[in-house]
PDB file of N, CA and C in Angstrom:
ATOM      1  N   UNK A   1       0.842  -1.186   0.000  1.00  0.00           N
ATOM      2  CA  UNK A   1       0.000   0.000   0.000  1.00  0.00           C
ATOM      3  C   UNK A   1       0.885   1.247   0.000  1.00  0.00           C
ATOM      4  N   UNK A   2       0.455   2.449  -0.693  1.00  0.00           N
ATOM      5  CA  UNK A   2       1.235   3.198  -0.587  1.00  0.00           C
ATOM      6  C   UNK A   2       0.889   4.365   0.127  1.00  0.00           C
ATOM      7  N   UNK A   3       2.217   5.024   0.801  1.00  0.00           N
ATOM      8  CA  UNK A   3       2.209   5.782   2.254  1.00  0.00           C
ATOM      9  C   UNK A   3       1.749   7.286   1.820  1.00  0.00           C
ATOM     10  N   UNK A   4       0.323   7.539   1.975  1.00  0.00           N
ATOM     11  CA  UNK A   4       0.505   9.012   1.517  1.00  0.00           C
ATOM     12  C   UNK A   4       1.385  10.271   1.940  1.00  0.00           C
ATOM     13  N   UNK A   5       1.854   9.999   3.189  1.00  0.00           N
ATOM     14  CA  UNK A   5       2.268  10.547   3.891  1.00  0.00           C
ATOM     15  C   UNK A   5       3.986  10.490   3.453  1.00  0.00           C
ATOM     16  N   UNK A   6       4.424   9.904   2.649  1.00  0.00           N
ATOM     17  CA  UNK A   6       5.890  10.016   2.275  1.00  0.00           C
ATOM     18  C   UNK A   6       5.803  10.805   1.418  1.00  0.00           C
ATOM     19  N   UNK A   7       6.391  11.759   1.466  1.00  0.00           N
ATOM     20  CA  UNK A   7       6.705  12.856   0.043  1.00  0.00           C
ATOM     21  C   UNK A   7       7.237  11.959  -1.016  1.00  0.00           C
ATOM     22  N   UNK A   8       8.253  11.295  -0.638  1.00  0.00           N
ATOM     23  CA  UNK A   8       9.063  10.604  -2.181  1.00  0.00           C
ATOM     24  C   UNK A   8       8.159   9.946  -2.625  1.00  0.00           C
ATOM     25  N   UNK A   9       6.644   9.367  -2.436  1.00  0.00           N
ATOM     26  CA  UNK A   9       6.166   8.712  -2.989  1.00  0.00           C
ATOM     27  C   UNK A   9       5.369   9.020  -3.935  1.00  0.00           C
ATOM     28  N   UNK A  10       4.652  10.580  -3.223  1.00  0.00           N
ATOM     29  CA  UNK A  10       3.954  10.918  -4.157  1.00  0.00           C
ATOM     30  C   UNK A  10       4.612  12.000  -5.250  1.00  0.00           C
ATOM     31  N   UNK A  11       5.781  12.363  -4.541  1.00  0.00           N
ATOM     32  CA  UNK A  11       6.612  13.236  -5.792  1.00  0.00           C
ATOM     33  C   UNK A  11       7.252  12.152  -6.459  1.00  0.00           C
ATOM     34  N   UNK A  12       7.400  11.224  -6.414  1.00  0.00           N
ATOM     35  CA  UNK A  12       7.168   9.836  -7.537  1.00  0.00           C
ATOM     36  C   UNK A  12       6.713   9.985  -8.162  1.00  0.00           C
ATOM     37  N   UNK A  13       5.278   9.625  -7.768  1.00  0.00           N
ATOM     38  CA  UNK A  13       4.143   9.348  -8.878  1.00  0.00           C
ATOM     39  C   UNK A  13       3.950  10.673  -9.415  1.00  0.00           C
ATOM     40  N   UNK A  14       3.810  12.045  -9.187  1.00  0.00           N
ATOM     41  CA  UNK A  14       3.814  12.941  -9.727  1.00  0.00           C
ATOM     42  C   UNK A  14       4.566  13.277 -11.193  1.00  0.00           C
ATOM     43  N   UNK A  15       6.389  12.749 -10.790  1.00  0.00           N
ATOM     44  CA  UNK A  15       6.737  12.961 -11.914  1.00  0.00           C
ATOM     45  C   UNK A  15       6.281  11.867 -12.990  1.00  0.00           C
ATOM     46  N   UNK A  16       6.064  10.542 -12.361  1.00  0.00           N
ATOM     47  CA  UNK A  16       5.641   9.711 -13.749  1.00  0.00           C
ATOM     48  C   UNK A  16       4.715  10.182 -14.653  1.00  0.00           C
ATOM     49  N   UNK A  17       3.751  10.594 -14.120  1.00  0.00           N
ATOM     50  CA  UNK A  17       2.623  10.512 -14.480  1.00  0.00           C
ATOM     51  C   UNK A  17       2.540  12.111 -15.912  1.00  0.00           C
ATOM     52  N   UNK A  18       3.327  13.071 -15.313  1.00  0.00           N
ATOM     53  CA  UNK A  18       3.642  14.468 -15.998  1.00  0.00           C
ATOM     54  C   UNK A  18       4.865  13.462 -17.131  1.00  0.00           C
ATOM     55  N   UNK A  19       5.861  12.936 -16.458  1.00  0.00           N
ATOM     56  CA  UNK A  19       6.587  12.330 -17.683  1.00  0.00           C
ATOM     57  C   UNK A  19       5.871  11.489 -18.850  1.00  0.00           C
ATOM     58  N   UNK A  20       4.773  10.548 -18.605  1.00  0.00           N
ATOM     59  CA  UNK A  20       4.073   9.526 -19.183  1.00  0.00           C
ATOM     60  C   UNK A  20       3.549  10.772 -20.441  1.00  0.00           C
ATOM     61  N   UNK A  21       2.845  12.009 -19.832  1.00  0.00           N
ATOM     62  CA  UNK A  21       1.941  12.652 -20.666  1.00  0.00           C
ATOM     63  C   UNK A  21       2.786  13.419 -21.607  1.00  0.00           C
ATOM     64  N   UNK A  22       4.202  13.562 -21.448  1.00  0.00           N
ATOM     65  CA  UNK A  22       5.242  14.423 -22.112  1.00  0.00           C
ATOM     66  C   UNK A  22       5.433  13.507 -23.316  1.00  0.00           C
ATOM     67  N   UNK A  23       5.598  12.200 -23.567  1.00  0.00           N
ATOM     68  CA  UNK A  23       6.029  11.508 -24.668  1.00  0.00           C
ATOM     69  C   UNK A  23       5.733  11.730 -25.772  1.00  0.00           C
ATOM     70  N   UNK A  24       4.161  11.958 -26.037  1.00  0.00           N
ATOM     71  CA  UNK A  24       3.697  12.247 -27.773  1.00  0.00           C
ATOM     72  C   UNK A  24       4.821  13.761 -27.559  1.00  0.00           C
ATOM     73  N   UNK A  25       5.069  14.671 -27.124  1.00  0.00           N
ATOM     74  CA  UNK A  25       5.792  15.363 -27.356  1.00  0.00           C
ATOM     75  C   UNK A  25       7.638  15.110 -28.016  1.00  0.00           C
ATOM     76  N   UNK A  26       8.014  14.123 -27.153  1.00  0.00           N
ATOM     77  CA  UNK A  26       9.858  13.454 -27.134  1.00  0.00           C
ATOM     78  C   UNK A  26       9.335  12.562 -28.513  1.00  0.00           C
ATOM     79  N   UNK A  27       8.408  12.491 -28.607  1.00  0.00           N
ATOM     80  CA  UNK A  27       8.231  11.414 -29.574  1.00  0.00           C
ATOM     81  C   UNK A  27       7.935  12.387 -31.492  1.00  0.00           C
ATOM     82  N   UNK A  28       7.493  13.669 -31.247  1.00  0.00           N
ATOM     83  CA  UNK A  28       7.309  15.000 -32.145  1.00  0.00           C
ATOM     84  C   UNK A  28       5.812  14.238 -32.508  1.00  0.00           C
ATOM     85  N   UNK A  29       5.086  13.694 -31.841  1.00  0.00           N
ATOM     86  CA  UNK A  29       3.750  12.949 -32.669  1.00  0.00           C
ATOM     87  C   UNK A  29       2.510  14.384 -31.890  1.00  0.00           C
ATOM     88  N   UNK A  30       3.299  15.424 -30.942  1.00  0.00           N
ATOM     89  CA  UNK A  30       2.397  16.514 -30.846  1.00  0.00           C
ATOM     90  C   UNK A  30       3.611  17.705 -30.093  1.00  0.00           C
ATOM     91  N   UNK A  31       3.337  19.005 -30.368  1.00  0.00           N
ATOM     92  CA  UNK A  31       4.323  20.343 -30.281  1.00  0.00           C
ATOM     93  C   UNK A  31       3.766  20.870 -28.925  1.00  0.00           C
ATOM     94  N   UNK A  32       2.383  20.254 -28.228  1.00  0.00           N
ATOM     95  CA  UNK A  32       1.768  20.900 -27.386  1.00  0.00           C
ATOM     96  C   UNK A  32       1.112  19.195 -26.165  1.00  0.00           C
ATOM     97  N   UNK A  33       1.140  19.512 -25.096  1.00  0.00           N
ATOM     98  CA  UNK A  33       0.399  18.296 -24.326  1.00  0.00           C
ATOM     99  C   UNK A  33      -1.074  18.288 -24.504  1.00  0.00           C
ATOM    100  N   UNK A  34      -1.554  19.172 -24.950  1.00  0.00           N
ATOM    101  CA  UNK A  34      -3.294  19.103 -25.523  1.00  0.00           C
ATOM    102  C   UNK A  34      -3.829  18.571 -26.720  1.00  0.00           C
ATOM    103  N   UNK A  35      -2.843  18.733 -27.293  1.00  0.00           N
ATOM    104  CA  UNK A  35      -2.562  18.126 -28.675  1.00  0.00           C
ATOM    105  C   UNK A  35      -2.783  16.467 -28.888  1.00  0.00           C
ATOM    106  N   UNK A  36      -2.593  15.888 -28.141  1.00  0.00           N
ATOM    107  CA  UNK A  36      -2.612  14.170 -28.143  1.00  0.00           C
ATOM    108  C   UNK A  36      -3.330  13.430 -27.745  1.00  0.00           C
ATOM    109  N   UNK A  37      -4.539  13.671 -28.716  1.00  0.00           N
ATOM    110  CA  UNK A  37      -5.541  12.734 -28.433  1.00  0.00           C
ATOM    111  C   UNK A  37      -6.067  11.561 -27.711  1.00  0.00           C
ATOM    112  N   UNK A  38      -4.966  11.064 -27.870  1.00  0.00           N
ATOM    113  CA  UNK A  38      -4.985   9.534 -26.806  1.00  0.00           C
ATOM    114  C   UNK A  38      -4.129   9.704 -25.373  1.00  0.00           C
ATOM    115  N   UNK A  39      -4.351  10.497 -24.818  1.00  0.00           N
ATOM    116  CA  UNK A  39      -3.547  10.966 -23.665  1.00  0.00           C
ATOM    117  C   UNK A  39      -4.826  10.954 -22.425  1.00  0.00           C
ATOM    118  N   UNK A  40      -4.153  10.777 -21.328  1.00  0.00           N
ATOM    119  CA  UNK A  40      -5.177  11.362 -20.107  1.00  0.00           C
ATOM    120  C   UNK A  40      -5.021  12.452 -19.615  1.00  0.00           C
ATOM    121  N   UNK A  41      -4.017  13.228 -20.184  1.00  0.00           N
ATOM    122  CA  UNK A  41      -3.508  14.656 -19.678  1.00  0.00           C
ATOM    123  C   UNK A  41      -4.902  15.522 -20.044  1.00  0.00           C
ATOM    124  N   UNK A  42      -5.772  15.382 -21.243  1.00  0.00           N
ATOM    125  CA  UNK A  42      -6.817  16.056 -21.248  1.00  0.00           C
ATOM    126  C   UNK A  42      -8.523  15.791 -20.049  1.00  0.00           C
ATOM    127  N   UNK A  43      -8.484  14.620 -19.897  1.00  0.00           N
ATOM    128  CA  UNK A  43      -9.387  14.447 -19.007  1.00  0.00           C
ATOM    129  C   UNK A  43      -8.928  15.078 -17.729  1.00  0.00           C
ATOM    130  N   UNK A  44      -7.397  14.826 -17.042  1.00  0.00           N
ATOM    131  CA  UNK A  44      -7.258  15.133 -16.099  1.00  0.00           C
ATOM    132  C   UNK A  44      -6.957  16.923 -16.401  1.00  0.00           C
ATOM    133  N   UNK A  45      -6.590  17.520 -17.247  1.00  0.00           N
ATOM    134  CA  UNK A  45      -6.371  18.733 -17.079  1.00  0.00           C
ATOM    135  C   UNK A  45      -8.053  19.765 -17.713  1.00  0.00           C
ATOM    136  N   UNK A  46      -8.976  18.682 -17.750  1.00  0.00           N
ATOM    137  CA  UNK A  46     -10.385  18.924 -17.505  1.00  0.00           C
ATOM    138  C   UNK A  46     -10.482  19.784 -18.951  1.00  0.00           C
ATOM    139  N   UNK A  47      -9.810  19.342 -20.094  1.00  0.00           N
ATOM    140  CA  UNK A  47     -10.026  19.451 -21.547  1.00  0.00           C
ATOM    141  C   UNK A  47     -11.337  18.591 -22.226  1.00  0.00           C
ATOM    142  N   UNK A  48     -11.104  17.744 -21.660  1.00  0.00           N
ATOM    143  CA  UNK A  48     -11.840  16.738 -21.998  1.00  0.00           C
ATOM    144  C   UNK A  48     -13.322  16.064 -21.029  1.00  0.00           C
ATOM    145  N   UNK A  49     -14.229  15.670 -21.430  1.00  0.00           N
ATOM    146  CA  UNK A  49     -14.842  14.760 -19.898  1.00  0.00           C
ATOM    147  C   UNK A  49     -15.013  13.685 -20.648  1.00  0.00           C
ATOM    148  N   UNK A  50     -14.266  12.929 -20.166  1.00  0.00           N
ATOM    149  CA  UNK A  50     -13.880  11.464 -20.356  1.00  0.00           C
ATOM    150  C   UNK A  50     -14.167  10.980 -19.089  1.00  0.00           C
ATOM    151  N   UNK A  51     -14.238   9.547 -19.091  1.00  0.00           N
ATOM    152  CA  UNK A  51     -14.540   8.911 -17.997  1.00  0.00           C
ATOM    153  C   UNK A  51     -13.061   7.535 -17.616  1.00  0.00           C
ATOM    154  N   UNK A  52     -12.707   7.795 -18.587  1.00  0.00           N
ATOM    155  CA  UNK A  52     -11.228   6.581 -18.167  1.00  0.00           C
ATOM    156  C   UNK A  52     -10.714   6.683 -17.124  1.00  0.00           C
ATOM    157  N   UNK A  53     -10.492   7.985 -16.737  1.00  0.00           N
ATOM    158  CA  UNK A  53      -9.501   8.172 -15.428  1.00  0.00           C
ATOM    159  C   UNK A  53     -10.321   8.882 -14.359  1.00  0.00           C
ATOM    160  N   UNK A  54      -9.903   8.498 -13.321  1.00  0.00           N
ATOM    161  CA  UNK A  54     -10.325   8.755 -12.012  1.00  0.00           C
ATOM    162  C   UNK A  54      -9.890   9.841 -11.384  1.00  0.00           C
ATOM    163  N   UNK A  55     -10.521  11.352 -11.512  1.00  0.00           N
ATOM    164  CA  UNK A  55      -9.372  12.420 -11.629  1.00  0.00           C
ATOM    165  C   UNK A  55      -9.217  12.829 -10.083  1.00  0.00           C
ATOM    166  N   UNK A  56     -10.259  12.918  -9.451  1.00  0.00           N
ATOM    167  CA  UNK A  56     -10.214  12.619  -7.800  1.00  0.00           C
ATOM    168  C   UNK A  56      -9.073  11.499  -7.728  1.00  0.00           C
ATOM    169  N   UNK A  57      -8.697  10.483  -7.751  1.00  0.00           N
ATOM    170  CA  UNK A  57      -7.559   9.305  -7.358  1.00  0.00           C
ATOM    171  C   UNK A  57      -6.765   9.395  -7.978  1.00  0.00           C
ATOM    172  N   UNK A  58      -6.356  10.167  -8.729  1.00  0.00           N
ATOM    173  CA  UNK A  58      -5.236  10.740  -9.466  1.00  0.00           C
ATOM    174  C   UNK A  58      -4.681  11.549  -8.799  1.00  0.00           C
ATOM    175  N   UNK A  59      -5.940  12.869  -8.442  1.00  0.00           N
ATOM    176  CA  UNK A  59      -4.800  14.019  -7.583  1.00  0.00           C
ATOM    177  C   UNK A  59      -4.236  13.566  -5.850  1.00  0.00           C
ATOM    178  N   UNK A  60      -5.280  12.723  -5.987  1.00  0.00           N
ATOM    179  CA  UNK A  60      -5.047  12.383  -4.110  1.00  0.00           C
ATOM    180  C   UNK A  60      -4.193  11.330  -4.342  1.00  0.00           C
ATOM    181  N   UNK A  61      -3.781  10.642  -5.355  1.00  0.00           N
ATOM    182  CA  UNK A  61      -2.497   9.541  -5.418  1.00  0.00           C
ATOM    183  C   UNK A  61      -1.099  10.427  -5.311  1.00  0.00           C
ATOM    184  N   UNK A  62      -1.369  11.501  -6.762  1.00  0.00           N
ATOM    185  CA  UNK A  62      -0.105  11.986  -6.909  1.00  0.00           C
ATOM    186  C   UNK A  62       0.310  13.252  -5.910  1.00  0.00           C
ATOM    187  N   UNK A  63      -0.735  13.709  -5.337  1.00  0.00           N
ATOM    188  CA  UNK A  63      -0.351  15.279  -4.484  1.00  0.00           C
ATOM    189  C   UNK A  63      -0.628  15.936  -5.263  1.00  0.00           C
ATOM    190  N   UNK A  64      -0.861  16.106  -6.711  1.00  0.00           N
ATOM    191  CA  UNK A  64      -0.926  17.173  -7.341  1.00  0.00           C
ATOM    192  C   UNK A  64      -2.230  17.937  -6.937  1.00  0.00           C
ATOM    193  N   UNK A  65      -2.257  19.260  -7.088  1.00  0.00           N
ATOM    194  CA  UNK A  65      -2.967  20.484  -7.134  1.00  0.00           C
ATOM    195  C   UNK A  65      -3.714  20.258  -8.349  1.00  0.00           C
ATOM    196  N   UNK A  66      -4.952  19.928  -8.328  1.00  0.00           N
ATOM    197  CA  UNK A  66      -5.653  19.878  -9.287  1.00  0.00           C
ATOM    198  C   UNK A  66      -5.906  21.559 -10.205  1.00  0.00           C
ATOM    199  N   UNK A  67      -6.031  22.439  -9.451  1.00  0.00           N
ATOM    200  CA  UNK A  67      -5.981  23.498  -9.921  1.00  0.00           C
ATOM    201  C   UNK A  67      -4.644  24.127 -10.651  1.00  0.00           C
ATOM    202  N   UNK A  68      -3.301  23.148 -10.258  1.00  0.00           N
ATOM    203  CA  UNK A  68      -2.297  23.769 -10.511  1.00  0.00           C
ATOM    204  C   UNK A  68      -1.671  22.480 -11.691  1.00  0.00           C
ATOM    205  N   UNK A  69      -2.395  21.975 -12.140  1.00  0.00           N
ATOM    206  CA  UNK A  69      -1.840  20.674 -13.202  1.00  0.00           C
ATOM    207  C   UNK A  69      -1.778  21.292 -14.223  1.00  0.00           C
ATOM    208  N   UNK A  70      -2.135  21.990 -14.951  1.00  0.00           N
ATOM    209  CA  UNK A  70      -1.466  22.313 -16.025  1.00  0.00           C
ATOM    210  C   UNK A  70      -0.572  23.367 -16.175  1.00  0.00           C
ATOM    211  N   UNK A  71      -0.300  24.143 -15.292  1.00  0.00           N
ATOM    212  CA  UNK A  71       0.684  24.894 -15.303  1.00  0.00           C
ATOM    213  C   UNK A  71       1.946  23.674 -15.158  1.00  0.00           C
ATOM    214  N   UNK A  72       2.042  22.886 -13.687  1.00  0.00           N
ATOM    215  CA  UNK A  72       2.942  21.891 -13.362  1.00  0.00           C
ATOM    216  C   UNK A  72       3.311  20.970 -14.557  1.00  0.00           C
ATOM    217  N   UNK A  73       2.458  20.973 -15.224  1.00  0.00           N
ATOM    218  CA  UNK A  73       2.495  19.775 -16.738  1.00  0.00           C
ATOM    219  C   UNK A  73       3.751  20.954 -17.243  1.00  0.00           C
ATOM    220  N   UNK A  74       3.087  21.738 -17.543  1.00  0.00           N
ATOM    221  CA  UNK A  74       3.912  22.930 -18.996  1.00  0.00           C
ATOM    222  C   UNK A  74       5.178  22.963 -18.686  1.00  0.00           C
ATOM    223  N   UNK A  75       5.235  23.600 -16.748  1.00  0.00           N
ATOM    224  CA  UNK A  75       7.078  23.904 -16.467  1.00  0.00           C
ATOM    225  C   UNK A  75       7.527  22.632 -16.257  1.00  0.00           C
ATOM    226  N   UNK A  76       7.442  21.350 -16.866  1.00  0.00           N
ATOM    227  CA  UNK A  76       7.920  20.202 -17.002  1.00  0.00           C
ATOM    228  C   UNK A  76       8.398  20.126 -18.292  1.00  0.00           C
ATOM    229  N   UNK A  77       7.954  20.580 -19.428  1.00  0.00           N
ATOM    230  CA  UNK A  77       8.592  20.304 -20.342  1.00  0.00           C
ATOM    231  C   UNK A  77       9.217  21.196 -20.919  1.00  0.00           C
ATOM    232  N   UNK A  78      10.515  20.354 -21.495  1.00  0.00           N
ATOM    233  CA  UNK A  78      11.355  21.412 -21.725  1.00  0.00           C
ATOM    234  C   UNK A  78      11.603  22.728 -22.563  1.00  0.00           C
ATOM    235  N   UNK A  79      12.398  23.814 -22.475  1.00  0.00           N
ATOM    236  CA  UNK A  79      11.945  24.714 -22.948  1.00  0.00           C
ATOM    237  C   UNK A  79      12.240  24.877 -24.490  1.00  0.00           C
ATOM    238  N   UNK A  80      12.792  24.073 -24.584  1.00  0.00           N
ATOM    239  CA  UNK A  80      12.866  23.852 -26.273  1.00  0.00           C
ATOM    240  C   UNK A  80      11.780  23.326 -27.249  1.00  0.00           C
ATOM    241  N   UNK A  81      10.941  23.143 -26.496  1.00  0.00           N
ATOM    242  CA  UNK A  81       9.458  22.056 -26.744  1.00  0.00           C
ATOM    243  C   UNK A  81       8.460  23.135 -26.742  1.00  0.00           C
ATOM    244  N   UNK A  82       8.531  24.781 -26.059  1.00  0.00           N
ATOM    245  CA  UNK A  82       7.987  25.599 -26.124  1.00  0.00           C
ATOM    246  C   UNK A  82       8.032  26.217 -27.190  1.00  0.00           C
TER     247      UNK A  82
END
């Protein structure tokens, strides 16, 4: 089970999850993270209403600031990608 209460765990899962959504980007298959259709970065950054992902157990898994996810997405990728 995992410890909510450990920072490394959820600044873990935080970065996976911002790294996972960066790829159609490293990959040039999109110039923008909104851009990639098959992504959960739009449901969770509330682009989309999709039902795949669980966006409540997402933010309370990863710590993230639901209000602050797409800014946190953007200053993740790099600035050459801007």
């Amino acid at each position: 089970m995992i410890d909510k209460n450990n920072n490394n765990t959820i600044s873990y899962a935080s970065i996976c999850a911002h790294y996972i959504h960066q790829n159609p980007l490293r990959a040039n298959l999109a110039t923008d993270l909104a851009q990639w259709k098959f992504s959960s970065y739009l449901d969770l950054a509330g682009l989309r209403n999709g039902s795949l992902c669980n966006r409540k157990l997402f933010f309370d898994f990863t710590g993230i600031k639901e209000d602050e996810f797409i800014e946190e997405s953007k200053a993740m990728v790099s600035k050459d990608r801007l």
